[in-house]
Protein backbone atom coordinates (compact mmCIF):
# COMPACT_ATOMS: atom_id res chain seq x y z
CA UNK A 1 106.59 347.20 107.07
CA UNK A 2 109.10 344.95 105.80
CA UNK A 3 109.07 340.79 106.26
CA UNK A 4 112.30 338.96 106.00
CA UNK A 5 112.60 335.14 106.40
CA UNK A 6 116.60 335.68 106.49
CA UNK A 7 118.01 338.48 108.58
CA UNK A 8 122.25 338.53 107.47
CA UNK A 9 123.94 342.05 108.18
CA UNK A 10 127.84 342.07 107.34
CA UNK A 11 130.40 344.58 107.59
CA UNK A 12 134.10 344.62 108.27
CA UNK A 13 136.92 347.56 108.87
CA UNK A 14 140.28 348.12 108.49
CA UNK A 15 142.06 347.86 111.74
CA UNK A 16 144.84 350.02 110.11
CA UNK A 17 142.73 352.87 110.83
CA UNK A 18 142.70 352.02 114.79
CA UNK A 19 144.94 353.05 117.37
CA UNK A 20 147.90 350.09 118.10
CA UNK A 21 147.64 348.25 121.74
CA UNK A 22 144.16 349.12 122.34
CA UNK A 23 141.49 347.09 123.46
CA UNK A 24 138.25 347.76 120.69
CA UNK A 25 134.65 346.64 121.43
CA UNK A 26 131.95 345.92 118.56
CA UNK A 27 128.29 346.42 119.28
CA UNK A 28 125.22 346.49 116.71
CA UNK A 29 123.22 349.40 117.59
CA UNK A 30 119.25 348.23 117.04
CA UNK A 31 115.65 348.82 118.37
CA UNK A 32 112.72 346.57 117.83
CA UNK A 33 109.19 348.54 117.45
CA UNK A 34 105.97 347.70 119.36
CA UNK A 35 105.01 345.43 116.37
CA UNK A 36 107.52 343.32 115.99
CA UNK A 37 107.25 339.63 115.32
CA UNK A 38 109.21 336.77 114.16
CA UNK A 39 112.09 337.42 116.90
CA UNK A 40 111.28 334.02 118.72
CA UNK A 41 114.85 332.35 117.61
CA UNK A 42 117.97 333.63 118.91
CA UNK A 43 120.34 335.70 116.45
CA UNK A 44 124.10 335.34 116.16
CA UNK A 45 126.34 337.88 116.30
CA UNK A 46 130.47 336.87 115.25
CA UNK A 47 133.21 338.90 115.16
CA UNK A 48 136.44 337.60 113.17
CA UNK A 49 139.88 339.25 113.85
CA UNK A 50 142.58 339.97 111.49
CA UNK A 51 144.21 336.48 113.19
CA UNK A 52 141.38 334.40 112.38
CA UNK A 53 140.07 334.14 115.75
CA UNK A 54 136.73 334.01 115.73
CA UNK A 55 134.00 335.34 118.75
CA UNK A 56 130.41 334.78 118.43
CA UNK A 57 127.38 335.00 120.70
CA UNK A 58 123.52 334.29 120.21
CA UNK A 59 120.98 336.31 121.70
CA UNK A 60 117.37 337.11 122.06
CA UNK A 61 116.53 340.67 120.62
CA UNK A 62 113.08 340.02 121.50
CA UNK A 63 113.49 340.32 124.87
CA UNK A 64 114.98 343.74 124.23
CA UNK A 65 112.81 346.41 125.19
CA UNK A 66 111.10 347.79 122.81
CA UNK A 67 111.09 351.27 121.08
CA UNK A 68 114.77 352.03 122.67
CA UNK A 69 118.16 352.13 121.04
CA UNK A 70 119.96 348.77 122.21
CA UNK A 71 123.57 348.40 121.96
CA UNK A 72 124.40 344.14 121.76
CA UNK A 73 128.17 343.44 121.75
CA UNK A 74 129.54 341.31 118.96
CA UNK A 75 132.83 341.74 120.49
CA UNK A 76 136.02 342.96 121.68
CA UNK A 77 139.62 342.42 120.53
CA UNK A 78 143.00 344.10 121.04
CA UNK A 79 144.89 345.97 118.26
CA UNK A 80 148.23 344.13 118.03
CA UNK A 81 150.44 345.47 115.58
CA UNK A 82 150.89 342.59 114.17
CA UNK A 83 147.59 342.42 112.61
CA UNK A 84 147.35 346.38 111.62
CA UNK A 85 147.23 345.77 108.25
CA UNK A 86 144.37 343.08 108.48
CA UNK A 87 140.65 343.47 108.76
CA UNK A 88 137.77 342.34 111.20
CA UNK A 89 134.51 341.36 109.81
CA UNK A 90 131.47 341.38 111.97
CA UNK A 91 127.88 339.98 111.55
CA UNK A 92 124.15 339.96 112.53
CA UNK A 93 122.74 336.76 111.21
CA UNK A 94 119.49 334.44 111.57
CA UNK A 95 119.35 332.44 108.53
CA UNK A 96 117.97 329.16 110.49
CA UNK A 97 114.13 329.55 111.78
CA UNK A 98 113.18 330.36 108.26
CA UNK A 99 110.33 332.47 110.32
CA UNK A 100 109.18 335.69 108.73
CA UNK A 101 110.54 338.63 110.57
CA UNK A 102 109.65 342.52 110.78
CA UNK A 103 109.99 345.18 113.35
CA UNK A 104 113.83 345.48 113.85
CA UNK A 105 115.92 348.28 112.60
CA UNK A 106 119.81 348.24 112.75
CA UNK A 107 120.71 351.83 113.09
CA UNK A 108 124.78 350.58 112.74
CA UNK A 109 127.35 349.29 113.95
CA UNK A 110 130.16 350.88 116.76
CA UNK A 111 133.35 350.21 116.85
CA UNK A 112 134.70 351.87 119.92
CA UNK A 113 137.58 352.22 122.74
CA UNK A 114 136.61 349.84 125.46
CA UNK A 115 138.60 352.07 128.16
């Protein structure tokens, strides 16, 4: 099993590719195994819009229960198409504890209709 003492997952997408006027939600799709360990700090998830708004959240994947598929939102934002031709950029990030952490797999992320 793999240890990590920093957990940093980044992405980002081309909102180009998303239908104008539409309200989008981001979620990291992730299960923690019976053995997990480390998870006692919260993690932050951020979203950052084409504008440079920025949404972020911390939360506690080990509460999560454990050998199921979670879904934990980074996000949601509107197309405007003003900002088609921009990007968001999401993350999954605990950089802080500099505890030693196993057990979680990110399966992806969604970027979905919210409707």
């Amino acid at each position: 099993m793999e240890r990590v003492a920093w957990l940093e997952v980044v992405g980002n997408f081309e909102t180009e590719k998303l239908t104008p006027n539409s309200l989008y939600e981001v979620v990291f799709v992730v299960k923690l195994i019976d053995s997990a360990k480390g998870w006692d700090f919260r993690v932050n998830f951020k979203l950052v819009l084409p504008t440079g708004e920025t949404k972020e959240r911390r939360e506690h994947v080990n509460l999560l229960e454990r050998n199921q598929w979670v879904e934990i939102p980074a996000g949601e934002f509107t197309t405007l198409p003003e900002h088609l031709s921009g990007k968001i950029e999401f993350s999954m990030l605990e950089v802080k504890s500099g505890q030693w952490k196993s057990g979680l797999i990110v399966k992806g992320v969604a970027i979905r209709p919210k409707n």
